[in-house]
Protein backbone atom coordinates (compact mmCIF):
# COMPACT_ATOMS: atom_id res chain seq x y z
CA UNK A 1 63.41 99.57 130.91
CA UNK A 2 66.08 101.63 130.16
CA UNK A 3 66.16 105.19 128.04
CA UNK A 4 67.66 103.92 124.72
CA UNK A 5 68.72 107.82 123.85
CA UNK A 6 70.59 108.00 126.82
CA UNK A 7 72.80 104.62 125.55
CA UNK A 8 76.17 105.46 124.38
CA UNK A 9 76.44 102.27 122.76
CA UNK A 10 72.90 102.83 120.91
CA UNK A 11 74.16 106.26 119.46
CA UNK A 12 77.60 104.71 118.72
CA UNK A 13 74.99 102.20 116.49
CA UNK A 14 73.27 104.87 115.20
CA UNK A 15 76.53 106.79 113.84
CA UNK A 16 77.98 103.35 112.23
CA UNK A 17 74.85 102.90 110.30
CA UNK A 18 74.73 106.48 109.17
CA UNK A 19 78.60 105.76 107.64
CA UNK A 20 77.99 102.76 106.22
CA UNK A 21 74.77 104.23 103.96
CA UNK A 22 77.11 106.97 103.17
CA UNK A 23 79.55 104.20 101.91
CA UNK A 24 77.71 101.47 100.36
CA UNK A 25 76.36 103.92 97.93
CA UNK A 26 79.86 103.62 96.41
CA UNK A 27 78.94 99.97 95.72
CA UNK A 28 78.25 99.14 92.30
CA UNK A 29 74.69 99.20 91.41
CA UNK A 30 74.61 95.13 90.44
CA UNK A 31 75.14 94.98 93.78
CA UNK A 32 71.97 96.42 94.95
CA UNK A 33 70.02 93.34 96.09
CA UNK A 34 72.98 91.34 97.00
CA UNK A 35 75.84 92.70 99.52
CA UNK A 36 74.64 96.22 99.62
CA UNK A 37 70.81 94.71 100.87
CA UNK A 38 72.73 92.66 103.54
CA UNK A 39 74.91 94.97 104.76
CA UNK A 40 72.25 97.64 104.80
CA UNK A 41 69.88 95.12 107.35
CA UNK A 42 72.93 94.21 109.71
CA UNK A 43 74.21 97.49 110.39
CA UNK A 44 70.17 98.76 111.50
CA UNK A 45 70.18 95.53 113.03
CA UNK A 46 72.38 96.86 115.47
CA UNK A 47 71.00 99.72 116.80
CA UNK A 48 67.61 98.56 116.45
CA UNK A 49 68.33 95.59 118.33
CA UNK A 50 69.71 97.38 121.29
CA UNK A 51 66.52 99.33 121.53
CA UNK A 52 64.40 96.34 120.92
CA UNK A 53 66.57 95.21 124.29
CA UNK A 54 66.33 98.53 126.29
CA UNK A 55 62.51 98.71 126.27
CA UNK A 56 61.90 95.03 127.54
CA UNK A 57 61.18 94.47 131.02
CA UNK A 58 64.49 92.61 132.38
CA UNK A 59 68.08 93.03 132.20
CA UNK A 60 67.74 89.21 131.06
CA UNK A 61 66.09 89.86 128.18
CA UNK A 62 67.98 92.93 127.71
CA UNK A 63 71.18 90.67 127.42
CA UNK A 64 69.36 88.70 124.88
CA UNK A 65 68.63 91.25 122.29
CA UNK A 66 72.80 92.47 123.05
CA UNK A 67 73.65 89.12 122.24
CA UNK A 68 71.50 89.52 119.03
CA UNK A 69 73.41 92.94 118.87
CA UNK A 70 76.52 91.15 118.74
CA UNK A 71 75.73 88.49 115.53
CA UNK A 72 74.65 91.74 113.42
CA UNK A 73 78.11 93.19 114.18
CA UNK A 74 80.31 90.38 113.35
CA UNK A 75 78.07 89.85 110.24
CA UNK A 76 78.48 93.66 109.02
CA UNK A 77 82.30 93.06 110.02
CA UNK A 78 82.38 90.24 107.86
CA UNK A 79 80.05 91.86 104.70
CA UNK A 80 82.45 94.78 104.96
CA UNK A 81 85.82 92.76 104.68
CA UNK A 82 83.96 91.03 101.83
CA UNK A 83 83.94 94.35 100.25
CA UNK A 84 87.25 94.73 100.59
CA UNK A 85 88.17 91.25 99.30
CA UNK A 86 86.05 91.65 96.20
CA UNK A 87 87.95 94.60 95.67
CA UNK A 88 84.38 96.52 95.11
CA UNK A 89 86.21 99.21 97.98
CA UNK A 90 89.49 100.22 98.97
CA UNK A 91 91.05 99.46 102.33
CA UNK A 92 90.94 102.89 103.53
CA UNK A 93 87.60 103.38 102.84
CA UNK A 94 86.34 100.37 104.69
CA UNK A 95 88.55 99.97 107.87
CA UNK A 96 87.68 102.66 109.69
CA UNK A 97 83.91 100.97 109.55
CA UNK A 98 85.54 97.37 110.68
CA UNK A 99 87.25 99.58 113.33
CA UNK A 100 83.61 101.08 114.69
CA UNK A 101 82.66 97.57 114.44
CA UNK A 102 84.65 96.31 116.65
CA UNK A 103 84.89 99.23 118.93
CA UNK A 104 80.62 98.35 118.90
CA UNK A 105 81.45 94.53 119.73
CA UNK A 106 84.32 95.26 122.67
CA UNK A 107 81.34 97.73 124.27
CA UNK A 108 78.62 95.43 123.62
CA UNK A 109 80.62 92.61 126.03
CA UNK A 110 81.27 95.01 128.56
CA UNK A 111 77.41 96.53 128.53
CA UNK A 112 76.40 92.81 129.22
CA UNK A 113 78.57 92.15 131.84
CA UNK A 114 77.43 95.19 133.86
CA UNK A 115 74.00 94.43 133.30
């Protein structure tokens, strides 16, 4: 088992999903139970899924839940560029979220390997 609080990666998570609440609520409200719902469960399925990992009892199944990790942060990548292409945010606002995303990704490949 590993000490999730002591996981850079896991408080990277936990700072993406913090910024993306603090974004979606720009959303319009129609969009409540549709993109804003599904970007809301992929970004905590990121950090949540990395702790699901840390507290099993094998790096194998650690690497699991990371590769779970993974699909949540190409999804979010992908529900944020939708944002973007709907043109429900600007650009600016949403990059620097893709760019955490795949900052997440890049350190989720190299946490596996090492495990």
């Amino acid at each position: 088992m590993h000490k999730v609080e002591n996981l850079k990666i896991w408080r990277k998570a936990i700072e993406l999903v913090k910024k993306v609440y603090l974004l979606i609520s720009e959303l319009p409200k129609d969009e409540k139970y549709g993109l804003v719902s599904q970007i809301k469960r992929s970004s905590v399925s990121i950090p949540s899924n990395i702790a699901e990992g840390a507290g099993r009892n094998s790096n194998k199944e650690f690497k699991h839940f990371l590769s779970i990790t993974n699909g949540s942060a190409y999804e979010l990548q992908t529900q944020l560029t939708l944002t973007i292409e709907l043109k429900l945010l600007t650009k600016e606002k949403v990059q620097p979220l893709i760019d955490n995303c795949i900052e997440l990704q890049k350190m989720n490949y190299s946490f596996q390997q090492k495990l």
